[in-house]
PDB file of N, CA and C in Angstrom:
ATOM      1  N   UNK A   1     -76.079-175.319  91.829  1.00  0.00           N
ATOM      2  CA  UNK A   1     -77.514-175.351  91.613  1.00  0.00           C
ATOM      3  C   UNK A   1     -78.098-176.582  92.305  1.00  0.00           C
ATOM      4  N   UNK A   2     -79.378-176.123  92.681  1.00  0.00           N
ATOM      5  CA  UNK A   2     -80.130-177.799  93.447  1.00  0.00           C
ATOM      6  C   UNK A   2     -80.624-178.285  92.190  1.00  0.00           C
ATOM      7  N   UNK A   3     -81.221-179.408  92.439  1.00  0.00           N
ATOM      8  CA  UNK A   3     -81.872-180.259  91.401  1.00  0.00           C
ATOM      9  C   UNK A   3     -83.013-179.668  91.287  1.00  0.00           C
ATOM     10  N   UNK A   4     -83.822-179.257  92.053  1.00  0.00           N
ATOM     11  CA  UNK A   4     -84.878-178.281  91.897  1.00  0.00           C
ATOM     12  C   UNK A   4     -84.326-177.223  90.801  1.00  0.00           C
ATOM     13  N   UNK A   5     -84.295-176.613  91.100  1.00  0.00           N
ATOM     14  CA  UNK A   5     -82.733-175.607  90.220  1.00  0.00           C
ATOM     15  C   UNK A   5     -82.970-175.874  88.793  1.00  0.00           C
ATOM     16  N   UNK A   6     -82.042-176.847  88.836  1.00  0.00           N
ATOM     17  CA  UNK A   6     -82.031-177.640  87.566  1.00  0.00           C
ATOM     18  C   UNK A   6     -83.067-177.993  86.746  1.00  0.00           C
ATOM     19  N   UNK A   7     -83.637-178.311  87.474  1.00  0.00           N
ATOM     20  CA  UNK A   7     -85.256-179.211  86.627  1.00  0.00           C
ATOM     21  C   UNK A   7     -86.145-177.697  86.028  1.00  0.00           C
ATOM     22  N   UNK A   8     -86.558-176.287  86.982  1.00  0.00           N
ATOM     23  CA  UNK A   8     -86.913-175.712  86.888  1.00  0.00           C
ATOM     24  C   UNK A   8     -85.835-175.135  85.577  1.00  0.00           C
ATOM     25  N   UNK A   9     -84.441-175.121  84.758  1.00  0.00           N
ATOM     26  CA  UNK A   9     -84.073-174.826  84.376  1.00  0.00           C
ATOM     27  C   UNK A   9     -84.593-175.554  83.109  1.00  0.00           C
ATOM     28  N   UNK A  10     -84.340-176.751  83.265  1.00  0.00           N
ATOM     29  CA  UNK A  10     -84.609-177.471  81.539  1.00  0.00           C
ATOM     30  C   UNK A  10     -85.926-177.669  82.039  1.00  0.00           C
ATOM     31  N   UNK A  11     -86.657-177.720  82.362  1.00  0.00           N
ATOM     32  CA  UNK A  11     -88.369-177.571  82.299  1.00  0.00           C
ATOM     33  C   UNK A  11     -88.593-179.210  82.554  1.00  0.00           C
ATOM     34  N   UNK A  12     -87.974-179.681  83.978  1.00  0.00           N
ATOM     35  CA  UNK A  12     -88.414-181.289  84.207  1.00  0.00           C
ATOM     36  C   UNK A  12     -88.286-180.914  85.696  1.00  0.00           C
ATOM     37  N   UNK A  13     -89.529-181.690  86.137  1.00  0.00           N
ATOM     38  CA  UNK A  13     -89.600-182.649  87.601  1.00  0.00           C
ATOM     39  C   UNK A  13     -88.547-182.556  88.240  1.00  0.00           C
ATOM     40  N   UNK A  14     -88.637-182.671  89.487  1.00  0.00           N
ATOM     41  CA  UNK A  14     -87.423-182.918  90.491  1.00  0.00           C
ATOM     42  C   UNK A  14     -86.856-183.948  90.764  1.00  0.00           C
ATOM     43  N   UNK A  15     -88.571-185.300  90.590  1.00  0.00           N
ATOM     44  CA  UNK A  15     -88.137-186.923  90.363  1.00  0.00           C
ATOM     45  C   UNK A  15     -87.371-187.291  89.198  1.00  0.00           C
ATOM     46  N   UNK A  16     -87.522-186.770  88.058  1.00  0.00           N
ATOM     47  CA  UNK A  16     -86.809-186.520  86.631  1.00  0.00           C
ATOM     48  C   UNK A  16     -85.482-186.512  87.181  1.00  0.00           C
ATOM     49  N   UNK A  17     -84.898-185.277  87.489  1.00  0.00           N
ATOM     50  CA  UNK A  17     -83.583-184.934  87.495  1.00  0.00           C
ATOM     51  C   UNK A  17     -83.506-185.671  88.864  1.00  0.00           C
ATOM     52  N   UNK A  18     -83.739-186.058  89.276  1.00  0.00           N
ATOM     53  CA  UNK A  18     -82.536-187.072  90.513  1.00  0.00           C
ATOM     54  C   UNK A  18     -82.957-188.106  90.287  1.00  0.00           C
ATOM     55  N   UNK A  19     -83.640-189.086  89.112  1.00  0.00           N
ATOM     56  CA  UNK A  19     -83.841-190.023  88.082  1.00  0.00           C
ATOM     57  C   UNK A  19     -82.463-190.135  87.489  1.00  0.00           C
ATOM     58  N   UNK A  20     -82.169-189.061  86.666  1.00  0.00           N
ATOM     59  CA  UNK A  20     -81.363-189.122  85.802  1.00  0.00           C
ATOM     60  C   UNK A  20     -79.868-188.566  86.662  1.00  0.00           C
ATOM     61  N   UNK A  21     -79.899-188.039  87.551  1.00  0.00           N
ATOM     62  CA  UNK A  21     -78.842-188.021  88.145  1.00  0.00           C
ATOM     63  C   UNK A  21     -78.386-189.305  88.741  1.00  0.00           C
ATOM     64  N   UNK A  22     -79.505-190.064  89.247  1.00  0.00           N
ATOM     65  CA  UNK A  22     -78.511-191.294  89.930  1.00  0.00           C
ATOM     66  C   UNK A  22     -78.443-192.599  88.476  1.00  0.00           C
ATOM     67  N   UNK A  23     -78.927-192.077  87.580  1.00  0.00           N
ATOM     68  CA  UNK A  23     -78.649-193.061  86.395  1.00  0.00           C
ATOM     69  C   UNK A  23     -77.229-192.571  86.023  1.00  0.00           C
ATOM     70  N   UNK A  24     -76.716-191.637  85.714  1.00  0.00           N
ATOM     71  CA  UNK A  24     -75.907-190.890  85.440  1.00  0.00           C
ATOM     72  C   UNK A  24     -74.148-191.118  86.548  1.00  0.00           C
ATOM     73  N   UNK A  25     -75.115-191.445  87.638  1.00  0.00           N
ATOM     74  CA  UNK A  25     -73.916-191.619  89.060  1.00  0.00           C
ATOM     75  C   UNK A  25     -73.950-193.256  88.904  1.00  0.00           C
ATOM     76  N   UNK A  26     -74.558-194.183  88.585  1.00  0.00           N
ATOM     77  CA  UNK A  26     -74.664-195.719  88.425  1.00  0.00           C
ATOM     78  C   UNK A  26     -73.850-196.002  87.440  1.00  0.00           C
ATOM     79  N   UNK A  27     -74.003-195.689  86.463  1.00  0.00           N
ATOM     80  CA  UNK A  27     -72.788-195.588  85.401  1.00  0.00           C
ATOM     81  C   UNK A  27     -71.895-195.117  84.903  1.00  0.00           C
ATOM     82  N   UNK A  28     -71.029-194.198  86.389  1.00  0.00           N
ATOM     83  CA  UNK A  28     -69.937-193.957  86.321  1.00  0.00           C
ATOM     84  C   UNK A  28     -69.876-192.224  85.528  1.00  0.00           C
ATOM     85  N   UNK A  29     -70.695-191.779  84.851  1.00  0.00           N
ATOM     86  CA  UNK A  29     -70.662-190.842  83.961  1.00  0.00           C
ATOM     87  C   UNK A  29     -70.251-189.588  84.868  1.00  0.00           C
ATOM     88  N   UNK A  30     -71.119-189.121  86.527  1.00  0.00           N
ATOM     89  CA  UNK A  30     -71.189-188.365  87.330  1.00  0.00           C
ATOM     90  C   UNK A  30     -70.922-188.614  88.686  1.00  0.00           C
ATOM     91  N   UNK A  31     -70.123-188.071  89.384  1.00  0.00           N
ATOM     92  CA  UNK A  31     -69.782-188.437  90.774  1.00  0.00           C
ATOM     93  C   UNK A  31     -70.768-187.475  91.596  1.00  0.00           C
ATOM     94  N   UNK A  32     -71.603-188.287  92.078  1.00  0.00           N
ATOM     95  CA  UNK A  32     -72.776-186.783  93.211  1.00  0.00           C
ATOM     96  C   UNK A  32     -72.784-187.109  94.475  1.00  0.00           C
ATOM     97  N   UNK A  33     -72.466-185.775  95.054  1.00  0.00           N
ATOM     98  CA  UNK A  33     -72.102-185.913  96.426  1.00  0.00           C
ATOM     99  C   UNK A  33     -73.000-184.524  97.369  1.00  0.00           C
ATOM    100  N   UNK A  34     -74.493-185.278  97.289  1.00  0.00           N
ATOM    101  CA  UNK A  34     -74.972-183.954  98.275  1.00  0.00           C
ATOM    102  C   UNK A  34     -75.250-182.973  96.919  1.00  0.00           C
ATOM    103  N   UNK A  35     -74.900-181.953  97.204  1.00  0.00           N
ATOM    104  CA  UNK A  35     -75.076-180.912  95.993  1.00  0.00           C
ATOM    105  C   UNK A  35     -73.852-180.461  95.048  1.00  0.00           C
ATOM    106  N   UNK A  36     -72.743-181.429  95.079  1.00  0.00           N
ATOM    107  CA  UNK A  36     -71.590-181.532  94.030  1.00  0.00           C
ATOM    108  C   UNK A  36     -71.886-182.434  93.123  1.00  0.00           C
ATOM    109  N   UNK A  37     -70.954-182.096  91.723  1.00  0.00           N
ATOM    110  CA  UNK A  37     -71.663-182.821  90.696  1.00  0.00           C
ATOM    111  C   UNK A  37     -69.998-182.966  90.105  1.00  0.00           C
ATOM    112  N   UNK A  38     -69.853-184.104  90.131  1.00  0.00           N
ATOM    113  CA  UNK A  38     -67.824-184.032  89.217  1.00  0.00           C
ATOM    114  C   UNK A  38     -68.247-184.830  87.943  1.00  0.00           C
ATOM    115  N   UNK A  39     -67.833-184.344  87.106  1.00  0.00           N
ATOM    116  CA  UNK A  39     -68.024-185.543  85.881  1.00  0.00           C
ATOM    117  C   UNK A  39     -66.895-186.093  85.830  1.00  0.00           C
ATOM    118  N   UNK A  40     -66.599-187.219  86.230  1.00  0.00           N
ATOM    119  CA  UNK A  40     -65.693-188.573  85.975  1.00  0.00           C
ATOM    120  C   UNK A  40     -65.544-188.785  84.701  1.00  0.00           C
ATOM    121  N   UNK A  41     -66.436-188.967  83.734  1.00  0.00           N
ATOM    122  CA  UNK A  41     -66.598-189.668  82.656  1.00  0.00           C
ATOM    123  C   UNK A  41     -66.693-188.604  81.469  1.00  0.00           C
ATOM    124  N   UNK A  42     -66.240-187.413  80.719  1.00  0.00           N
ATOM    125  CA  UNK A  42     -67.175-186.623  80.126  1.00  0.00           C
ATOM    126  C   UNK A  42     -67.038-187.074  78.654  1.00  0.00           C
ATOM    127  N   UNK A  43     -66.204-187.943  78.380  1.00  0.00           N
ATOM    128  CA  UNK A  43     -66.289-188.567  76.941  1.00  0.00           C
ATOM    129  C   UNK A  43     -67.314-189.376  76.635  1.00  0.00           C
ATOM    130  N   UNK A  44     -68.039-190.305  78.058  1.00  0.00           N
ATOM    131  CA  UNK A  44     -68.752-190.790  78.151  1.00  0.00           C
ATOM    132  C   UNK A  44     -70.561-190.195  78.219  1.00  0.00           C
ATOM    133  N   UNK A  45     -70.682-189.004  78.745  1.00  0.00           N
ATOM    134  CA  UNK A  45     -70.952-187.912  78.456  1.00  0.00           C
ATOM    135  C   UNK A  45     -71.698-187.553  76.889  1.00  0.00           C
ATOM    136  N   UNK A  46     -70.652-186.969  76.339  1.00  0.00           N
ATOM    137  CA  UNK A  46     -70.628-186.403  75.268  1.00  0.00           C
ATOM    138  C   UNK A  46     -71.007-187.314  74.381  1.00  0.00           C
ATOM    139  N   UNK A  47     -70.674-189.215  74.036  1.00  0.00           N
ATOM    140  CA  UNK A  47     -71.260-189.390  73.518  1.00  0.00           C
ATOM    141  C   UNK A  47     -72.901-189.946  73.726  1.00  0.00           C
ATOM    142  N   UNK A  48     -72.705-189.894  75.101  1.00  0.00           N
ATOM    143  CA  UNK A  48     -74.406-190.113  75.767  1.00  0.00           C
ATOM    144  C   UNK A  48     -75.284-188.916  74.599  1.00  0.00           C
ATOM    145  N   UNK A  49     -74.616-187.681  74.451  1.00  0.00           N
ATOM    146  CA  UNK A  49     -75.147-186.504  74.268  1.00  0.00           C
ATOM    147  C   UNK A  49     -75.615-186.858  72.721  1.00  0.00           C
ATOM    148  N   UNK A  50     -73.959-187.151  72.546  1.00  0.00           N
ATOM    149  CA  UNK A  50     -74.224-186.955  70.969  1.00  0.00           C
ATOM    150  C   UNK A  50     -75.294-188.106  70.037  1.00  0.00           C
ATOM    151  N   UNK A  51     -75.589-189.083  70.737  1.00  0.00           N
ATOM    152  CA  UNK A  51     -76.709-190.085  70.918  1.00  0.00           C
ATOM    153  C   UNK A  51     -77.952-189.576  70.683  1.00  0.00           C
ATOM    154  N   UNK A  52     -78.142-189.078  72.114  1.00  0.00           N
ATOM    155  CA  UNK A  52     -79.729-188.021  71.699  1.00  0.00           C
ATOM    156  C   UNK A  52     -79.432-186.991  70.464  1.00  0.00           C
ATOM    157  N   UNK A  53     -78.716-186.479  70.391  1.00  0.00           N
ATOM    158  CA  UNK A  53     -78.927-185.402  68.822  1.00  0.00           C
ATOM    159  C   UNK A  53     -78.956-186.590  67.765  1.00  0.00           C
ATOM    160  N   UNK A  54     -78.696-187.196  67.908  1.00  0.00           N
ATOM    161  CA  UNK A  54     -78.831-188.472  66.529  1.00  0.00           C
ATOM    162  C   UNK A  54     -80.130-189.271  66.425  1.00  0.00           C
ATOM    163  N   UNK A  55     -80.980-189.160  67.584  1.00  0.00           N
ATOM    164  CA  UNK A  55     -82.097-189.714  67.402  1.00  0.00           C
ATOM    165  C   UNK A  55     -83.266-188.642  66.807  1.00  0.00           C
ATOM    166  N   UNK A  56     -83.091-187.008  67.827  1.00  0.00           N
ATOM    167  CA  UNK A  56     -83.741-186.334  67.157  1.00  0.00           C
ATOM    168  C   UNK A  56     -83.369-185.725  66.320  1.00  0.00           C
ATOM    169  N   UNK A  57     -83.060-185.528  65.489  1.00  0.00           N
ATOM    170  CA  UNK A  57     -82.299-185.453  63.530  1.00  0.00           C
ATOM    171  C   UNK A  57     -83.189-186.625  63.300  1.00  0.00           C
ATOM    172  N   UNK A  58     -82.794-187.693  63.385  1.00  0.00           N
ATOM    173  CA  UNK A  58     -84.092-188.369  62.654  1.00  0.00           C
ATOM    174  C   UNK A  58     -85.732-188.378  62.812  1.00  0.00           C
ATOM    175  N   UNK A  59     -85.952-188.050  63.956  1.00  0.00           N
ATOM    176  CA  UNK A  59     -87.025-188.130  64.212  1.00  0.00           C
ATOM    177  C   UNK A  59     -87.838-186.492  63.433  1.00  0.00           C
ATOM    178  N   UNK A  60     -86.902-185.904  63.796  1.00  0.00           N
ATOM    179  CA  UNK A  60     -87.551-184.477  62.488  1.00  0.00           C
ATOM    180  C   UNK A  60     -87.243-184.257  61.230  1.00  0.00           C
ATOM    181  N   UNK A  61     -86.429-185.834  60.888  1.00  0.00           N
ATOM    182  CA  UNK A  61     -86.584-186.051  59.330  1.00  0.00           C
ATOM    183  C   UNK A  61     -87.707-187.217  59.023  1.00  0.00           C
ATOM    184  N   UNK A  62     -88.300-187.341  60.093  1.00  0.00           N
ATOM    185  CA  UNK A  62     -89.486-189.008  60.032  1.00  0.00           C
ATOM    186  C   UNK A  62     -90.353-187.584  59.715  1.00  0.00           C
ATOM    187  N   UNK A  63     -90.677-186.604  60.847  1.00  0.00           N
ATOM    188  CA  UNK A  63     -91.833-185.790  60.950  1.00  0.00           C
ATOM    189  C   UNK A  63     -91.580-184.966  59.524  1.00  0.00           C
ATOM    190  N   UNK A  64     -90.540-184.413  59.091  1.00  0.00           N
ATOM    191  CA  UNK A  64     -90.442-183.533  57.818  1.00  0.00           C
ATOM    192  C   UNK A  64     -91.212-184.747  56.586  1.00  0.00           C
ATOM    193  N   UNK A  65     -90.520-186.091  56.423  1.00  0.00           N
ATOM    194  CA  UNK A  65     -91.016-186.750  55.478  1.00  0.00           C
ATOM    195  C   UNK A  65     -92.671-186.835  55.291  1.00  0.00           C
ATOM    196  N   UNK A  66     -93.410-187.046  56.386  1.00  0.00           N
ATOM    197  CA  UNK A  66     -94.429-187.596  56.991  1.00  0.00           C
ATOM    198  C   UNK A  66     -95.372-186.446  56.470  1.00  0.00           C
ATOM    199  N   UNK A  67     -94.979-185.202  56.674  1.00  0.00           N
ATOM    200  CA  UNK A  67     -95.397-183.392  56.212  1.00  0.00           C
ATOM    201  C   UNK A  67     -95.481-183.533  54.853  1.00  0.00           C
ATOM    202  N   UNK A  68     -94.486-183.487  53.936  1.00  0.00           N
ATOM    203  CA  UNK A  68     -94.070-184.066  52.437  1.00  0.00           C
ATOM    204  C   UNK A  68     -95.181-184.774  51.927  1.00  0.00           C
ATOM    205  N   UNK A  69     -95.503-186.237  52.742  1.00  0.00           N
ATOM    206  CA  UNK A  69     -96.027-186.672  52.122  1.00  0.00           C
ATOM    207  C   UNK A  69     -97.361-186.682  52.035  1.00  0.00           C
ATOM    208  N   UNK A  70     -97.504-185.633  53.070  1.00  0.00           N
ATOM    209  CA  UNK A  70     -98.921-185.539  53.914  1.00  0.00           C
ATOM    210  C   UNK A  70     -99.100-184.086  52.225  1.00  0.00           C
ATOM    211  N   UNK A  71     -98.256-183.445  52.310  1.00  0.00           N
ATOM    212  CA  UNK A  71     -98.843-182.578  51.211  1.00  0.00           C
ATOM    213  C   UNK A  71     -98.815-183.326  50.203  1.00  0.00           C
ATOM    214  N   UNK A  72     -97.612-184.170  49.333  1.00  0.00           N
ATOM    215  CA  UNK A  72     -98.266-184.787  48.133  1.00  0.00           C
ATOM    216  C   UNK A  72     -99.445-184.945  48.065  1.00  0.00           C
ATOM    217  N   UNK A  73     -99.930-185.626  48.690  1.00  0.00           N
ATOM    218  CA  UNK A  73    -101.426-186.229  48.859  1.00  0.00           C
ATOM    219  C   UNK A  73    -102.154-185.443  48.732  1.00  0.00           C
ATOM    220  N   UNK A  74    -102.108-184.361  49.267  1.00  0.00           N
ATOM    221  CA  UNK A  74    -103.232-183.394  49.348  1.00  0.00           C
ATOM    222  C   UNK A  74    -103.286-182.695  47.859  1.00  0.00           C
ATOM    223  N   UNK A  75    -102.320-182.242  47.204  1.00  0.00           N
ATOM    224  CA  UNK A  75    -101.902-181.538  46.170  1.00  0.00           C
ATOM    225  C   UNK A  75    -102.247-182.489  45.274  1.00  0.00           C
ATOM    226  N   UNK A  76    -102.554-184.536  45.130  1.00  0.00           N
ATOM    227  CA  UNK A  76    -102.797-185.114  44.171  1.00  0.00           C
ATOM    228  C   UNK A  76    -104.362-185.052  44.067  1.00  0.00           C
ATOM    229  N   UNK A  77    -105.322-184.413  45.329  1.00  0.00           N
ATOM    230  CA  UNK A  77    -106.763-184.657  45.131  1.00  0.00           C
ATOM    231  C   UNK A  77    -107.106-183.353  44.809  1.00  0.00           C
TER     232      UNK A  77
END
């Protein structure tokens, strides 16, 4: 796939994904060569990954609380 490709796939920019591709190739995570992609690193990877799922879990338990409390309130007037 091109990065075009790609971006049109997860719904980002082309500057986006070859953003994050050469962040990704700087720190060892991805080897990119032209239009090859080797992952060197995929433990490194995975917990890159498992990082973002840990921020949003909280962040849609900030927004669930925030809902909660947004109805208490409403339900006390």
């Amino acid at each position: 796939m091109s990065r075009e490709e790609i971006g049109s796939y997860l719904g980002l920019r082309l500057e986006k994904v070859s953003k994050i591709m050469s962040e990704f190739h700087q720190t060892e995570l991805l080897e990119v060569n032209k239009r090859n992609l080797c992952m060197i690193n995929p433990s490194g990877l995975q917990s890159l990954l498992s990082g973002c799922a840990i921020k949003e879990q909280r962040r849609q338990y900030a927004r669930l609380s925030m809902r909660a409390y947004s109805n208490m309130l409403t339900e006390a007037m």
